[in-house]
C-alpha atoms as a PDB file:
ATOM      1  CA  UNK A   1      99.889 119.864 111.705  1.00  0.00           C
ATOM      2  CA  UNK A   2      98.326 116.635 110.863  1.00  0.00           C
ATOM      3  CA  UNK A   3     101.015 113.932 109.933  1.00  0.00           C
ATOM      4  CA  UNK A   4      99.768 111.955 106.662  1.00  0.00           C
ATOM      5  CA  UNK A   5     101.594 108.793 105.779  1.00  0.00           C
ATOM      6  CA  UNK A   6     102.066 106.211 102.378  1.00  0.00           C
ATOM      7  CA  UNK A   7     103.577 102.861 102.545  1.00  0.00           C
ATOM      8  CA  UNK A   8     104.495 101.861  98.643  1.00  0.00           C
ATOM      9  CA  UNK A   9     106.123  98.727  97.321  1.00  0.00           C
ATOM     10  CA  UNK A  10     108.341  99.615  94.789  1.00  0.00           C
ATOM     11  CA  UNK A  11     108.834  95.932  92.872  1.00  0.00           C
ATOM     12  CA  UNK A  12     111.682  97.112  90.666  1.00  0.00           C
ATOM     13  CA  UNK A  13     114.776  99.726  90.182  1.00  0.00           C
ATOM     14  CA  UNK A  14     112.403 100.756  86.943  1.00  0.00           C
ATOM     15  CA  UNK A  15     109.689 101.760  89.264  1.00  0.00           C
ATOM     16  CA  UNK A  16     111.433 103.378  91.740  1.00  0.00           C
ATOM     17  CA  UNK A  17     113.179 106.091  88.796  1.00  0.00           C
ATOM     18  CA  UNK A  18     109.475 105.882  88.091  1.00  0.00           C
ATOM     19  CA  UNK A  19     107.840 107.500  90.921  1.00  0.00           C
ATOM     20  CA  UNK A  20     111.254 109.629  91.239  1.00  0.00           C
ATOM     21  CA  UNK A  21     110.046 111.194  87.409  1.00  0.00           C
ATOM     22  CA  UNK A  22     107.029 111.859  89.298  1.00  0.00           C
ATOM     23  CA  UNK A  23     108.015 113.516  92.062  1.00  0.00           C
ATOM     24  CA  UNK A  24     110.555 115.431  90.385  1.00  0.00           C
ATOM     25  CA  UNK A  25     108.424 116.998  88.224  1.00  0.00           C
ATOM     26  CA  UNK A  26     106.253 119.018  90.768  1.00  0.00           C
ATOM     27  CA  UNK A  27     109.740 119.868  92.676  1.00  0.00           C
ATOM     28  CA  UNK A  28     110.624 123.565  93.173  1.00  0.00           C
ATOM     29  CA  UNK A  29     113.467 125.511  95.091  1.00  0.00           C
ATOM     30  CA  UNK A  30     112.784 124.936  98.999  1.00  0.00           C
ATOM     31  CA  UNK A  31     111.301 121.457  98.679  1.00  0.00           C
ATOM     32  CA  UNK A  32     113.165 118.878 100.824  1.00  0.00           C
ATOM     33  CA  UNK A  33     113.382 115.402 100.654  1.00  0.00           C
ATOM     34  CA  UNK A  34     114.892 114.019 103.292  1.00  0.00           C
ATOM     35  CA  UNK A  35     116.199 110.425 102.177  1.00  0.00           C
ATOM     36  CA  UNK A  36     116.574 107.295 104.938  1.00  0.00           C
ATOM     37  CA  UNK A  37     117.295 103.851 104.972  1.00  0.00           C
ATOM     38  CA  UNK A  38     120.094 101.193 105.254  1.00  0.00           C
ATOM     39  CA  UNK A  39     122.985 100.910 102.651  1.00  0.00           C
ATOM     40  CA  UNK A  40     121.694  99.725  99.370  1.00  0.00           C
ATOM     41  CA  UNK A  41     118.206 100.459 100.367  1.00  0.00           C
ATOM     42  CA  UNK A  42     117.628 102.350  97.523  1.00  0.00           C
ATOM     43  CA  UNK A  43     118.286 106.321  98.283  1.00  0.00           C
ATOM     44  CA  UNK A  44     120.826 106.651  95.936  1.00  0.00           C
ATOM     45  CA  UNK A  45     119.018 105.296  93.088  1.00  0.00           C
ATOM     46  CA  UNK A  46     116.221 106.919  94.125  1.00  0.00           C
ATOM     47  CA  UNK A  47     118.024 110.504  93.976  1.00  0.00           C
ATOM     48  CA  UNK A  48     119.877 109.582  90.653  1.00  0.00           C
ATOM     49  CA  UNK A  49     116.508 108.960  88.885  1.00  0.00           C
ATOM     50  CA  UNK A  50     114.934 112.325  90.139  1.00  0.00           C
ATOM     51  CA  UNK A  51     118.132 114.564  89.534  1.00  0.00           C
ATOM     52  CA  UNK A  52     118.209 112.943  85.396  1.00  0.00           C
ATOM     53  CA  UNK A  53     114.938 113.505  84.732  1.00  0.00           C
ATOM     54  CA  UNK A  54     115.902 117.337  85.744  1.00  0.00           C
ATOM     55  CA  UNK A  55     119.135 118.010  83.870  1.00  0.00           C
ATOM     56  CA  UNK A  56     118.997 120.461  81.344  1.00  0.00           C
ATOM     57  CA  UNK A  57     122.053 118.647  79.607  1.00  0.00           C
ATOM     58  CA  UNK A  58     122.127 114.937  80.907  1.00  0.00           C
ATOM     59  CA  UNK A  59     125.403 114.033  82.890  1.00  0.00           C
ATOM     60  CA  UNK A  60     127.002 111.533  85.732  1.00  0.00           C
ATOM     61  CA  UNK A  61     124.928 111.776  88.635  1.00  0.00           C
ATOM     62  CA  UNK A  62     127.759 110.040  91.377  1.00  0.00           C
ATOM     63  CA  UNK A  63     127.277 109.428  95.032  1.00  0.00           C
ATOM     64  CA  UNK A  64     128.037 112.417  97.030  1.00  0.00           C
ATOM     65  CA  UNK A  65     129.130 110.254  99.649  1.00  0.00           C
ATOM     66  CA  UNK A  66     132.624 111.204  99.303  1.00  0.00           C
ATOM     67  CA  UNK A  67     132.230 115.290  98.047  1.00  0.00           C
ATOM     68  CA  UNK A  68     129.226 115.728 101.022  1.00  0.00           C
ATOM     69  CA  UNK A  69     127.502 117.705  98.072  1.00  0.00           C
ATOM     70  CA  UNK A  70     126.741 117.398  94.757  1.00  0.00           C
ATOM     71  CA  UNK A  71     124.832 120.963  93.105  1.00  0.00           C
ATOM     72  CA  UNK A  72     123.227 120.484  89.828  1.00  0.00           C
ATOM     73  CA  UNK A  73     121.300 123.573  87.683  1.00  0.00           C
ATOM     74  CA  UNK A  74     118.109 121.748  86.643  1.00  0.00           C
ATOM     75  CA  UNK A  75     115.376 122.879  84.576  1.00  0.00           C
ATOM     76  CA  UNK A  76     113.906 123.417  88.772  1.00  0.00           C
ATOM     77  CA  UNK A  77     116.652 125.506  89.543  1.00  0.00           C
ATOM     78  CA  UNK A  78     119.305 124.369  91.675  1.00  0.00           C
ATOM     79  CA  UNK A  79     119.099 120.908  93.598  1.00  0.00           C
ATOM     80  CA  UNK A  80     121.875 119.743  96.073  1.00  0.00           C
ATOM     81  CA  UNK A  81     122.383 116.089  96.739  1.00  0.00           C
ATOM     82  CA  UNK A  82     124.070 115.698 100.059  1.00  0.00           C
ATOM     83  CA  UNK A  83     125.338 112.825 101.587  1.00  0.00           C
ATOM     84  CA  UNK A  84     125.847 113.131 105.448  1.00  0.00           C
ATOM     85  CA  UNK A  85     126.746 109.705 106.426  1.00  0.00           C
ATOM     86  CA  UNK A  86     130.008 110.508 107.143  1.00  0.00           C
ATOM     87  CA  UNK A  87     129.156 113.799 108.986  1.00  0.00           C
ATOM     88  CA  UNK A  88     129.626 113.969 112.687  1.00  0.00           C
ATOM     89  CA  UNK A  89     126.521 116.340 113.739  1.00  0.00           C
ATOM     90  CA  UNK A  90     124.378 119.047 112.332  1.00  0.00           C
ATOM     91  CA  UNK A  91     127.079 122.260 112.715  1.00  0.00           C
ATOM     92  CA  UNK A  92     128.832 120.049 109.779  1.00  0.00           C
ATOM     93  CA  UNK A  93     125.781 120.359 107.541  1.00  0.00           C
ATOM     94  CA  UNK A  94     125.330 124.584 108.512  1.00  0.00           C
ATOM     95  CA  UNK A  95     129.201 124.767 107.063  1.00  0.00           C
ATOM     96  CA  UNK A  96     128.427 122.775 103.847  1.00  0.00           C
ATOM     97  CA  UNK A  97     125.625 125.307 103.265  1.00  0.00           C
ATOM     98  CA  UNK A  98     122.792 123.291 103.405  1.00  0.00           C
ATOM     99  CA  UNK A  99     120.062 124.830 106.027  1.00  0.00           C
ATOM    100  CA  UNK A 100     120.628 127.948 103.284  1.00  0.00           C
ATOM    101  CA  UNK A 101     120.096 125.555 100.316  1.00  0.00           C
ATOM    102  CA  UNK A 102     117.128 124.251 102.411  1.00  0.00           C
ATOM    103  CA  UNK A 103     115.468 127.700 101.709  1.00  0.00           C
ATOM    104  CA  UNK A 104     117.081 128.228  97.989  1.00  0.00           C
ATOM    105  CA  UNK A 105     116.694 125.038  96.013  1.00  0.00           C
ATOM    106  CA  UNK A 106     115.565 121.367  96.188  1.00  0.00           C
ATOM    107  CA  UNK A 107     117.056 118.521  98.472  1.00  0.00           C
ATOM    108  CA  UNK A 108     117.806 115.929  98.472  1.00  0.00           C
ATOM    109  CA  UNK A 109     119.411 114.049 101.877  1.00  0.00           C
ATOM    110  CA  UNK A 110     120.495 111.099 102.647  1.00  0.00           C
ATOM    111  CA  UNK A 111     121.383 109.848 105.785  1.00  0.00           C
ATOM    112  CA  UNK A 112     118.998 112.858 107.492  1.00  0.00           C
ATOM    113  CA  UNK A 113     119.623 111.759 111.007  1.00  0.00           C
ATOM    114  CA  UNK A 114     122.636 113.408 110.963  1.00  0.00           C
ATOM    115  CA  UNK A 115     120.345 116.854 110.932  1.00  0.00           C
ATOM    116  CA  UNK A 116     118.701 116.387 114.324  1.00  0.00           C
ATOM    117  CA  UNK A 117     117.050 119.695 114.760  1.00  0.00           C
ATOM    118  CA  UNK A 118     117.683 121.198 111.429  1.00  0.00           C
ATOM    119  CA  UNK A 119     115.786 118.827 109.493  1.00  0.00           C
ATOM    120  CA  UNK A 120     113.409 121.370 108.017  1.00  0.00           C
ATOM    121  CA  UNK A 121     109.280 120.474 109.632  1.00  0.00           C
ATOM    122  CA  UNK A 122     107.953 120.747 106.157  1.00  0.00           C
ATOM    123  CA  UNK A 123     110.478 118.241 104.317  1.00  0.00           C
ATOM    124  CA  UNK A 124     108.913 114.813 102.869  1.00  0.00           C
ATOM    125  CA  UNK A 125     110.253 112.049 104.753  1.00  0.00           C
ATOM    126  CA  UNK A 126     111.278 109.223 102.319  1.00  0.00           C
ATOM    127  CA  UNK A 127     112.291 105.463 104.048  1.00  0.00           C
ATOM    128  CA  UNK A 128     113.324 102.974 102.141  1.00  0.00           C
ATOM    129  CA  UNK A 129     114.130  99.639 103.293  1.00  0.00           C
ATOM    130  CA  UNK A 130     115.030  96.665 101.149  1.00  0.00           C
ATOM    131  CA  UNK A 131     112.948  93.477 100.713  1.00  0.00           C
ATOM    132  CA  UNK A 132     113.466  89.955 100.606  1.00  0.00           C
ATOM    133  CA  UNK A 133     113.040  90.047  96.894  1.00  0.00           C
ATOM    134  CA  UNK A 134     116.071  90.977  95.358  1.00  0.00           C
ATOM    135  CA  UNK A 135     115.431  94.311  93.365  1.00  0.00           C
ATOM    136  CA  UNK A 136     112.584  95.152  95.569  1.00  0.00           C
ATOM    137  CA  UNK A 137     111.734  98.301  97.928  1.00  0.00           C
ATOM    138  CA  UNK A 138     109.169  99.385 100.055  1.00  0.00           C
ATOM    139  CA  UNK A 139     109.083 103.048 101.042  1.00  0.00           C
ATOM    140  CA  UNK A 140     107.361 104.540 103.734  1.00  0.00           C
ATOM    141  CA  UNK A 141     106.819 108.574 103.122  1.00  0.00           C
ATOM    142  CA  UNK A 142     105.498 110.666 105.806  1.00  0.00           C
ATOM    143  CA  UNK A 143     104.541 114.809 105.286  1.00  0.00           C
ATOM    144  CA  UNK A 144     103.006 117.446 107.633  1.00  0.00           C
ATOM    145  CA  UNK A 145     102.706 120.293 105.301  1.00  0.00           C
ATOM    146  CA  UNK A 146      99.850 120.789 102.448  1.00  0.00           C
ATOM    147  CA  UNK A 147     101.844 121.128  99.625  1.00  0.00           C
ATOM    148  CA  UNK A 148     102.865 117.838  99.475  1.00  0.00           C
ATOM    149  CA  UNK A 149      99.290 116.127  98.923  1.00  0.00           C
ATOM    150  CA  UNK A 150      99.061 117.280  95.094  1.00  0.00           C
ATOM    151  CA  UNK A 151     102.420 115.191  94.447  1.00  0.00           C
ATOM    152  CA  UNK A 152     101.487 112.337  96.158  1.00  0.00           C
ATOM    153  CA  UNK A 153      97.614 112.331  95.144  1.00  0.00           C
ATOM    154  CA  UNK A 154      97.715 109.182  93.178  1.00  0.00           C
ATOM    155  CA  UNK A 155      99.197 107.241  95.810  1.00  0.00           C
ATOM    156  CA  UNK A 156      96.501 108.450  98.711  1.00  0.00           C
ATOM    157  CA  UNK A 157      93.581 108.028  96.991  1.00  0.00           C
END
């Protein structure tokens, strides 16, 4: 599979829920976003923005930093928010659930490192990293499988 590859420059935390609205909105169970970058790069936020604009019924959206995983019944169908920066290896993410949820809903997951080889192949990567501007982000997202390219049309063309 050919690997395709963006670079955006998101200039505000307005345009980052932005492009998480769009992204979100062509999301269905299996997709998997697999969220990188230092603290307070942005993956959080980033995650936030996309699970609201989901909600059937809009409520918190917290970190799952502490809980591992946060499951939320979205207009989608089900999308599970995992944090795995305080995981020691992948076997931790098979008892959570989450190479299941990989093939039953959308994910989200930060801190994907922690996956090694379970990372699913077809998952968009998402890295942010922060910039010397204050509220801005550039993200760098890479994809090997087709059905990526109709969500991310506007930014390849």
């Amino acid at each position: 599979m050919t690997s395709r590859r963006i670079v955006l420059t998101l200039p505000s935390p307005e345009a980052t829920c932005a492009l998480a609205h769009k992204l979100g909105a062509g999301l269905h169970p299996g997709d998997v976003l697999l969220l990188s970058g230092d603290i307070g790069a942005g993956k959080t936020h980033f995650a936030r923005c996309l699970i609201q604009s989901l909600l059937k019924v809009p409520e918190d959206v917290p970190s799952p930093t502490f809980t591992l995983v946060q499951v939320y019944d979205t207009c989608a169908g089900d999308l599970w928010h995992s944090d795995l920066y305080r995981i020691s290896g992948p076997d931790e993410s098979i008892e959570l659930g989450l190479t299941d949820a990989f093939e039953t809903a959308i994910c989200l997951v930060e801190w994907p490192d922690r996956l090694a080889e379970l990372a699913p192949e077809d998952a968009l990567h998402m890295a942010f990293e922060a910039a010397p501007e204050e509220d801005m982000r550039h993200l760098s997202i890479t994809w090997t499988a087709a059905r990526w390219d109709h969500l991310l049309a506007e930014h390849t063309a």
